[in-house]
Protein backbone atom coordinates (compact mmCIF):
# COMPACT_ATOMS: atom_id res chain seq x y z
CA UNK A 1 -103.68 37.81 104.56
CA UNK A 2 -104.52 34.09 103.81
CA UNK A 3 -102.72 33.22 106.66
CA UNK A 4 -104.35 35.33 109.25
CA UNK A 5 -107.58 34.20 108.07
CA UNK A 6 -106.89 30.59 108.76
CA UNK A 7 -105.35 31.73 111.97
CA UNK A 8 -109.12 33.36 112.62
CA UNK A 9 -110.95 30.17 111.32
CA UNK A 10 -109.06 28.09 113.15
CA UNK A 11 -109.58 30.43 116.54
CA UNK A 12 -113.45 30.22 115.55
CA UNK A 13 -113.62 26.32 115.46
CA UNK A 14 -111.70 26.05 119.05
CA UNK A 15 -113.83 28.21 120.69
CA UNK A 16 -117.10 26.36 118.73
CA UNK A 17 -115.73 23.05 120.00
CA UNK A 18 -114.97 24.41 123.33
CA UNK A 19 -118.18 25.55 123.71
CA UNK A 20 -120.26 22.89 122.16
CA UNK A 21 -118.80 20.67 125.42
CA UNK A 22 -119.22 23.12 127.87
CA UNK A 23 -123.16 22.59 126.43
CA UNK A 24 -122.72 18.86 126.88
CA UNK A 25 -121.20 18.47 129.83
CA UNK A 26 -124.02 20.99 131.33
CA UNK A 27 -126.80 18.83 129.80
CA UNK A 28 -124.73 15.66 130.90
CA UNK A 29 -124.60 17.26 134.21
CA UNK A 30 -128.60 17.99 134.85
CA UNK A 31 -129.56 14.36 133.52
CA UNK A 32 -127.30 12.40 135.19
CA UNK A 33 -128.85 10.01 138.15
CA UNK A 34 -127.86 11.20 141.18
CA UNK A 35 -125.52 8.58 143.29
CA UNK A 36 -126.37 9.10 147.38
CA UNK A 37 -128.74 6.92 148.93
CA UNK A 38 -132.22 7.24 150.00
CA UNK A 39 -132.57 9.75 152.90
CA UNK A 40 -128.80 11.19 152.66
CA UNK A 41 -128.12 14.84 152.48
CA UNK A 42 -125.25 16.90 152.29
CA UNK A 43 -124.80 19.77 154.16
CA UNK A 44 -122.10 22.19 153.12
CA UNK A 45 -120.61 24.61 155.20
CA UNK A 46 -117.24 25.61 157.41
CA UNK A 47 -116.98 22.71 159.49
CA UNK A 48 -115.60 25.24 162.56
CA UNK A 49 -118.87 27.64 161.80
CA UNK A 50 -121.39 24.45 162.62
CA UNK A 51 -119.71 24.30 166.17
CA UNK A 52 -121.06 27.69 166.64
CA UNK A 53 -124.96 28.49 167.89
CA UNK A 54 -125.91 29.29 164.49
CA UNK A 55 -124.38 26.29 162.68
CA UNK A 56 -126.05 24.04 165.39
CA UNK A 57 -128.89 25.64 164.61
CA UNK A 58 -128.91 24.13 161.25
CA UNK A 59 -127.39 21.02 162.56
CA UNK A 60 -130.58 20.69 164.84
CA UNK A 61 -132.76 20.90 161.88
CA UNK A 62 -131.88 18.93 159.67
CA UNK A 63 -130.94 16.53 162.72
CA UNK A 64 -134.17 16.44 163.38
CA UNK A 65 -136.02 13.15 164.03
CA UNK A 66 -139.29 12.24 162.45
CA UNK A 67 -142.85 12.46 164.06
CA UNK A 68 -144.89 9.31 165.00
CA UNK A 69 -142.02 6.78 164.96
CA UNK A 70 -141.42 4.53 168.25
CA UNK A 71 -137.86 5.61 168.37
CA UNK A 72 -136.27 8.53 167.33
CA UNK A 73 -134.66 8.44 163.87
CA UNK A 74 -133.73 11.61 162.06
CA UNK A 75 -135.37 12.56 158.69
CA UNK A 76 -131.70 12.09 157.23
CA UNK A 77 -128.30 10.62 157.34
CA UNK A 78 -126.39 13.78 157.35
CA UNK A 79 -122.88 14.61 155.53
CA UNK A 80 -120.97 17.59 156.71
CA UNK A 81 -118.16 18.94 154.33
CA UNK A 82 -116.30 22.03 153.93
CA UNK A 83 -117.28 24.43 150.77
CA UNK A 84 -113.85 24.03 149.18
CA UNK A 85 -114.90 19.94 149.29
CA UNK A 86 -117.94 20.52 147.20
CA UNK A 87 -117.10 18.89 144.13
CA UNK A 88 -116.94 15.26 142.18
CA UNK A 89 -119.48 12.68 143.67
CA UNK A 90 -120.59 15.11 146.39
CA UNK A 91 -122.36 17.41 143.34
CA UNK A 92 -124.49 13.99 142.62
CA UNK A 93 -126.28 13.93 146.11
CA UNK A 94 -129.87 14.19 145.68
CA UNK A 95 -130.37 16.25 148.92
CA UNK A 96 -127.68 19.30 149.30
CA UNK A 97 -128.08 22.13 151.78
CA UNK A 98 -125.48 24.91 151.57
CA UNK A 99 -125.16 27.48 154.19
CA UNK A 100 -123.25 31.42 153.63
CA UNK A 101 -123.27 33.62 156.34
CA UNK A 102 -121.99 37.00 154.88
CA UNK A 103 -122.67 41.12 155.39
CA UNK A 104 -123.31 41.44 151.56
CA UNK A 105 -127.18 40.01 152.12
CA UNK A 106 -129.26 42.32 153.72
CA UNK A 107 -131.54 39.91 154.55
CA UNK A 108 -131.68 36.41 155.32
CA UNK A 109 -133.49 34.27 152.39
CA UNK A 110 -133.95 30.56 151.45
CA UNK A 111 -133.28 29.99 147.35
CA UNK A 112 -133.68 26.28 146.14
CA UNK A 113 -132.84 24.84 143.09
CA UNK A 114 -133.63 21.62 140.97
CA UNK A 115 -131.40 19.32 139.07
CA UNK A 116 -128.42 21.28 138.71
CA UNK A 117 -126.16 18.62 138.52
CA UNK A 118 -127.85 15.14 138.67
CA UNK A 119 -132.19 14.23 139.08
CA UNK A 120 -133.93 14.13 141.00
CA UNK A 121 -131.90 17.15 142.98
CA UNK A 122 -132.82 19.36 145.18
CA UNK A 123 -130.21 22.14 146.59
CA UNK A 124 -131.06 24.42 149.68
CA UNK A 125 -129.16 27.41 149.96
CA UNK A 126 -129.18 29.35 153.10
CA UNK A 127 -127.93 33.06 152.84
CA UNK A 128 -128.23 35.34 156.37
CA UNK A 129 -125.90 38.40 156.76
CA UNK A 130 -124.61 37.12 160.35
CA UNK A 131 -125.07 34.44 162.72
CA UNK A 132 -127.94 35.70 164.90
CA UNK A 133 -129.80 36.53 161.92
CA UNK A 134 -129.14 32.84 160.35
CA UNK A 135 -130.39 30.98 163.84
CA UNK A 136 -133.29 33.42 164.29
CA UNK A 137 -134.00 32.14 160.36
CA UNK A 138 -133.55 28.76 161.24
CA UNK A 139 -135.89 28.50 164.38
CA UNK A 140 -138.30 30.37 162.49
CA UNK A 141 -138.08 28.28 159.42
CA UNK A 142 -136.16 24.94 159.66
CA UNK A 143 -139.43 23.27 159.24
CA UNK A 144 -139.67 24.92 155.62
CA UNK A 145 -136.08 23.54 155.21
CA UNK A 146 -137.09 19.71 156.02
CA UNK A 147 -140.48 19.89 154.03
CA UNK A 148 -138.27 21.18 150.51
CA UNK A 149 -135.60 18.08 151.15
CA UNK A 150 -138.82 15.85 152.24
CA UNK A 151 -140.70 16.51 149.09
CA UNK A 152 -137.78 15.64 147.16
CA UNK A 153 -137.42 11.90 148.99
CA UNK A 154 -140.83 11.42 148.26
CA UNK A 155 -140.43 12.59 144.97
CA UNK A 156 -137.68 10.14 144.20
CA UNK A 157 -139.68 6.84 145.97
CA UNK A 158 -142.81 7.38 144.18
CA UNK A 159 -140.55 7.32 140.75
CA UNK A 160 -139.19 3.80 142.10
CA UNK A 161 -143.21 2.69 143.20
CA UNK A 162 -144.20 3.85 139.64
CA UNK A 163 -141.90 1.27 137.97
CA UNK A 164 -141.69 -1.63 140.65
CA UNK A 165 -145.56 -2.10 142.16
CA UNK A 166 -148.02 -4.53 143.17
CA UNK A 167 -149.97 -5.50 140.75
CA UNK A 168 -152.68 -7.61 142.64
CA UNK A 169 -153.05 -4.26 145.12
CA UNK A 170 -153.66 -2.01 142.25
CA UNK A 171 -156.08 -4.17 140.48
CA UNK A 172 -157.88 -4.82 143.16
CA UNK A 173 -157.77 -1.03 144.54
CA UNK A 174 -159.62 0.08 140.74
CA UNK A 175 -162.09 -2.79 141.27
CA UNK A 176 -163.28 -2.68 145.04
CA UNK A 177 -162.60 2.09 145.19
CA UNK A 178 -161.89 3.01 141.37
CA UNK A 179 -158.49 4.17 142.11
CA UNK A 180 -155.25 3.62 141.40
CA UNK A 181 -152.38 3.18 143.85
CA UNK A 182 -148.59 2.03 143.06
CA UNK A 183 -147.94 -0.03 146.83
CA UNK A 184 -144.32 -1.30 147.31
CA UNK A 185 -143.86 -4.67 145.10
CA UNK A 186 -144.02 -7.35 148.17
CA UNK A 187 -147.36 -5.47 149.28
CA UNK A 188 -149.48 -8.65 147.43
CA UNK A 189 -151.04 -10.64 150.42
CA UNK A 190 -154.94 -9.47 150.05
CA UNK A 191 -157.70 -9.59 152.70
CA UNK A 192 -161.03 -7.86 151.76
CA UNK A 193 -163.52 -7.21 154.00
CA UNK A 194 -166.58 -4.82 153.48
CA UNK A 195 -165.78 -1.44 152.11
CA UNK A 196 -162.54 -2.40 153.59
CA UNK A 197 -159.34 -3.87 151.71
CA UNK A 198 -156.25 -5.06 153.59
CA UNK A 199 -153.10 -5.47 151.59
CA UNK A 200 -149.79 -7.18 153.67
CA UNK A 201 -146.18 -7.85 152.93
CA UNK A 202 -146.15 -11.15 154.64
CA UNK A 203 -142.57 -12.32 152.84
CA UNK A 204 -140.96 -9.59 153.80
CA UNK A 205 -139.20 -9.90 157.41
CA UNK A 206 -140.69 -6.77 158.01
CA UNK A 207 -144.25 -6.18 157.79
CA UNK A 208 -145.03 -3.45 155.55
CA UNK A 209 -149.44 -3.26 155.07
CA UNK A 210 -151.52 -0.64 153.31
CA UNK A 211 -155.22 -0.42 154.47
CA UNK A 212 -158.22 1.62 151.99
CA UNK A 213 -161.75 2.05 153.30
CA UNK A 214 -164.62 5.25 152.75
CA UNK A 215 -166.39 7.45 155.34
CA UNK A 216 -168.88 9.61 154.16
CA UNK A 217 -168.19 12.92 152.63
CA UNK A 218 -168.12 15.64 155.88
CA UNK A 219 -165.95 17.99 157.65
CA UNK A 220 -162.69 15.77 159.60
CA UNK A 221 -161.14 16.63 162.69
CA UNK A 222 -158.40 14.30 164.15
CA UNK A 223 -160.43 13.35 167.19
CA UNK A 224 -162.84 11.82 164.47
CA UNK A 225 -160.22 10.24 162.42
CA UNK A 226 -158.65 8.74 165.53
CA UNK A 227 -162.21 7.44 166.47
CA UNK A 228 -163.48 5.96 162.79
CA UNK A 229 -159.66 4.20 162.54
CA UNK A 230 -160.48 2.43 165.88
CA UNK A 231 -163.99 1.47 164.98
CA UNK A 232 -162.80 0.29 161.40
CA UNK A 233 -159.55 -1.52 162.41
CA UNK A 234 -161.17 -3.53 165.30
CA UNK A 235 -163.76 -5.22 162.75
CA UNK A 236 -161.23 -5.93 160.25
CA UNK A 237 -157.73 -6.27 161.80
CA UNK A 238 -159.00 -8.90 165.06
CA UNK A 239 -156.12 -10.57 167.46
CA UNK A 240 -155.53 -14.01 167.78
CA UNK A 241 -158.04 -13.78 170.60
CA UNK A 242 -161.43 -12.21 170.86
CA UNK A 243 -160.07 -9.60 173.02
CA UNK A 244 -157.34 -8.44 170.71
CA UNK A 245 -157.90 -5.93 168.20
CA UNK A 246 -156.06 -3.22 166.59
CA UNK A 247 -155.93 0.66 168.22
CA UNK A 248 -154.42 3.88 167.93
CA UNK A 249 -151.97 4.97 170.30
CA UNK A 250 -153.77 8.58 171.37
CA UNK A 251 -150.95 9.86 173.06
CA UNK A 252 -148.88 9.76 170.00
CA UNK A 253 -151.01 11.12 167.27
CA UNK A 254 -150.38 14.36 165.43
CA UNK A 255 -152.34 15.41 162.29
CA UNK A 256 -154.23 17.98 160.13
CA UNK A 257 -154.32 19.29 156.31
CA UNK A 258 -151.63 19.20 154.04
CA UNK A 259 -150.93 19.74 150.60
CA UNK A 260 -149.92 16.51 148.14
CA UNK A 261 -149.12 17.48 144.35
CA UNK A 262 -151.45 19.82 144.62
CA UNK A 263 -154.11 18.21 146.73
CA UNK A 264 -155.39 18.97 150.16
CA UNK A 265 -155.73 15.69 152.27
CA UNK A 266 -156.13 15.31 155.54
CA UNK A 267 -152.73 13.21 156.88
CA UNK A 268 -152.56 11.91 160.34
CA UNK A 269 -149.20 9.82 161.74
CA UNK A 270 -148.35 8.16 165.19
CA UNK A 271 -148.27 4.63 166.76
CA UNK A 272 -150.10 1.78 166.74
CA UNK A 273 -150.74 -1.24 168.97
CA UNK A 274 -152.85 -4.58 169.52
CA UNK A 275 -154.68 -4.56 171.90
CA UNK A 276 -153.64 -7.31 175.10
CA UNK A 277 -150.33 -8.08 173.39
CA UNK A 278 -147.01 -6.77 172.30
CA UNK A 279 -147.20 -5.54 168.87
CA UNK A 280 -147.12 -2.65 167.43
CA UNK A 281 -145.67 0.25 165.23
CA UNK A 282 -146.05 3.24 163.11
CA UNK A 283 -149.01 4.28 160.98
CA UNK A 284 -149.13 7.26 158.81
CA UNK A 285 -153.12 7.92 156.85
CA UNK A 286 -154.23 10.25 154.13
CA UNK A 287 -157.72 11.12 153.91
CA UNK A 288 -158.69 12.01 150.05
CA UNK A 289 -162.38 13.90 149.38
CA UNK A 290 -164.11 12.03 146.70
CA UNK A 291 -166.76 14.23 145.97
CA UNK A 292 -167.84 12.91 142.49
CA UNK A 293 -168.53 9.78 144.73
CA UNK A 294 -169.90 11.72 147.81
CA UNK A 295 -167.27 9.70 150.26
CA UNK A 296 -163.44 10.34 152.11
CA UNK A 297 -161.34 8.10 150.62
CA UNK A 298 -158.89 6.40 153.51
CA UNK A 299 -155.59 4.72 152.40
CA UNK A 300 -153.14 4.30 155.82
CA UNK A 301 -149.87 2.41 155.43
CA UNK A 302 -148.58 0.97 158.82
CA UNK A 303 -145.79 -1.28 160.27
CA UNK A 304 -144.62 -4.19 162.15
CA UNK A 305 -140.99 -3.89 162.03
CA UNK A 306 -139.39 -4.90 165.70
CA UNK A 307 -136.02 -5.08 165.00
CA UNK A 308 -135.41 -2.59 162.12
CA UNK A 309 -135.21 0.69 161.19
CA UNK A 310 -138.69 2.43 160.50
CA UNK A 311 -137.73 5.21 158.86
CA UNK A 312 -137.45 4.17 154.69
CA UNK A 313 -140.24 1.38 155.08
CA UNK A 314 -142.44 3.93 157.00
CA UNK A 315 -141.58 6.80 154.39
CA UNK A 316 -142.04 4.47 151.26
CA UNK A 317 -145.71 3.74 152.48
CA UNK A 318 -146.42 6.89 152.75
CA UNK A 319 -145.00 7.75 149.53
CA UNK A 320 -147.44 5.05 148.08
CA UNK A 321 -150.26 7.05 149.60
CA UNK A 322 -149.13 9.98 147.75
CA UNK A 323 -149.79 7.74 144.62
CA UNK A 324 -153.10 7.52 144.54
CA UNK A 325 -155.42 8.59 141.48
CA UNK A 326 -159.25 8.17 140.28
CA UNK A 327 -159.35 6.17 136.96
CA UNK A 328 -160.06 9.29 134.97
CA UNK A 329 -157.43 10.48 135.88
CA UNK A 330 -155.48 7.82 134.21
């Protein structure tokens, strides 16, 4: 009898121990950083199926390239593996679409999930019964798709901005507007003018810049926006000459409200240019009502960047815009 109650005990403790680490490894798992690279994602799915309509239908969105850049450069640099691959490092991606295409779902649906095995996560699963209901999903919804991954890049480059910020922009944003605003580190070079503050990256070998001013509190339409930017930018950002000034590229601008951690702004993105001479770039504005103040709050990141990439220096500015906060608010 003795002995079959150690033999119980001992049973008891193994399966204790085994699933005290099955606890671990599962918290282990959720807080662990993940390891891809800004603007990666990893799309899994049968590697034959994505040569079909419906798989390029999925390959076409998240292919996709972003609005209001000169060139085109897709939102991501994309991974493709096959489900049986889906394991090790490729669980620590921080962007991770999966795609099933099987009878058993009646319907075709769009689950996401957070920080299942590293943070900041996001996972996209795509479910669809067969393949003309999964690209009939897609070309209805693919823009859904992108804005989920989006939010989680932005997510992860405003918790980089909160630690590693310019200090002289954000003490000088609460003195001139009473806000706060976490600007990429290098963003330090200030030029004030009135109601106007111009902040510039001039180390970098890129030119990364950050612009705040104030309209008064009314109804926006882009036309509006597009016409106050060129009035406000040719008074404070001049040309070498007299007749060089900055402007807004018309043909290129796309806009309207959107929602940012649960605040409506009014965003607006496309190309800009100086006027009688060669440079130019991106530019991507958000538009915040003040009302305790009676104003719009303006804070537009833009970019001179002629040889590189536009995509991560365009997308941390406008993560930096996303930033922004009143001093009550802390």
């Amino acid at each position: 009898m003795r002995g079959l109650i150690y033999i119980i005990m001992c049973i008891c403790l193994l399966t204790g121990v085994s699933c005290s680490s099955d606890r671990k490894m599962e918290k282990k798992q959720v807080t662990a950083k993940v390891q891809s690279a800004p603007y990666e994602l990893l799309v899994v799915a049968n590697k034959d199926w994505l040569k079909s309509g419906a798989g390029q239908s999925l390959v076409k969105t998240v292919e996709a390239p972003i609005e209001g850049l000169p060139q085109g450069e897709p939102n991501f640099r994309v991974t493709y593996i096959n489900p049986y691959a889906f394991d090790g490092v490729f669980k620590t991606y921080a962007n991770i679409v999966l795609a099933t295409v099987e009878r058993k779902y009646a319907e075709p649906k769009m689950v996401v999930q957070r920080n299942v095995y590293a943070r900041p996560q996001v996972m996209v699963h795509l479910y669809a019964p067969d393949a003309q209901t999964f690209e009939a999903y897609m070309d209805a919804h693919g823009q859904k798709v992108l804005d989920v991954l989006n939010k989680n890049v932005f997510l992860r480059e405003r918790a980089f901005l909160q630690k590693h910020y310019s200090g002289s922009l954000m003490r000088a944003a609460r003195q001139q507007f009473g806000v706060s605003l976490n600007a990429p580190k290098d963003v330090d070079d200030l030029k004030r003018g009135k109601d106007f503050l111009w902040a510039s990256a001039s180390k970098q070998e890129f030119r990364q810049n950050i612009c705040l001013y104030t309209l008064p509190l009314q109804d926006l339409t882009l036309e509006r926006l597009v016409d106050v930017r060129d009035s406000v930018m040719k008074v404070n950002i001049p040309g070498r000459r007299a007749d060089q000034w900055m402007e807004t590229d018309r043909r290129t601008v796309t806009g309207g409200q959107m929602a940012v951690e649960g605040r409506t702004v009014f965003a607006m993105r496309g190309l800009w240019d100086m006027k009688h001479d060669a440079m130019g770039g991106p530019f991507v504005c958000y538009v915040y009502p003040d009302e305790a103040h009676g104003r719009l709050l303006v804070v537009e990141g833009f970019v001179f960047a002629p040889k590189e990439l536009k995509r991560p220096i365009i997308r941390q500015l406008e993560a930096a815009l996303q930033t922004v906060t009143w001093s009550e608010e802390g």
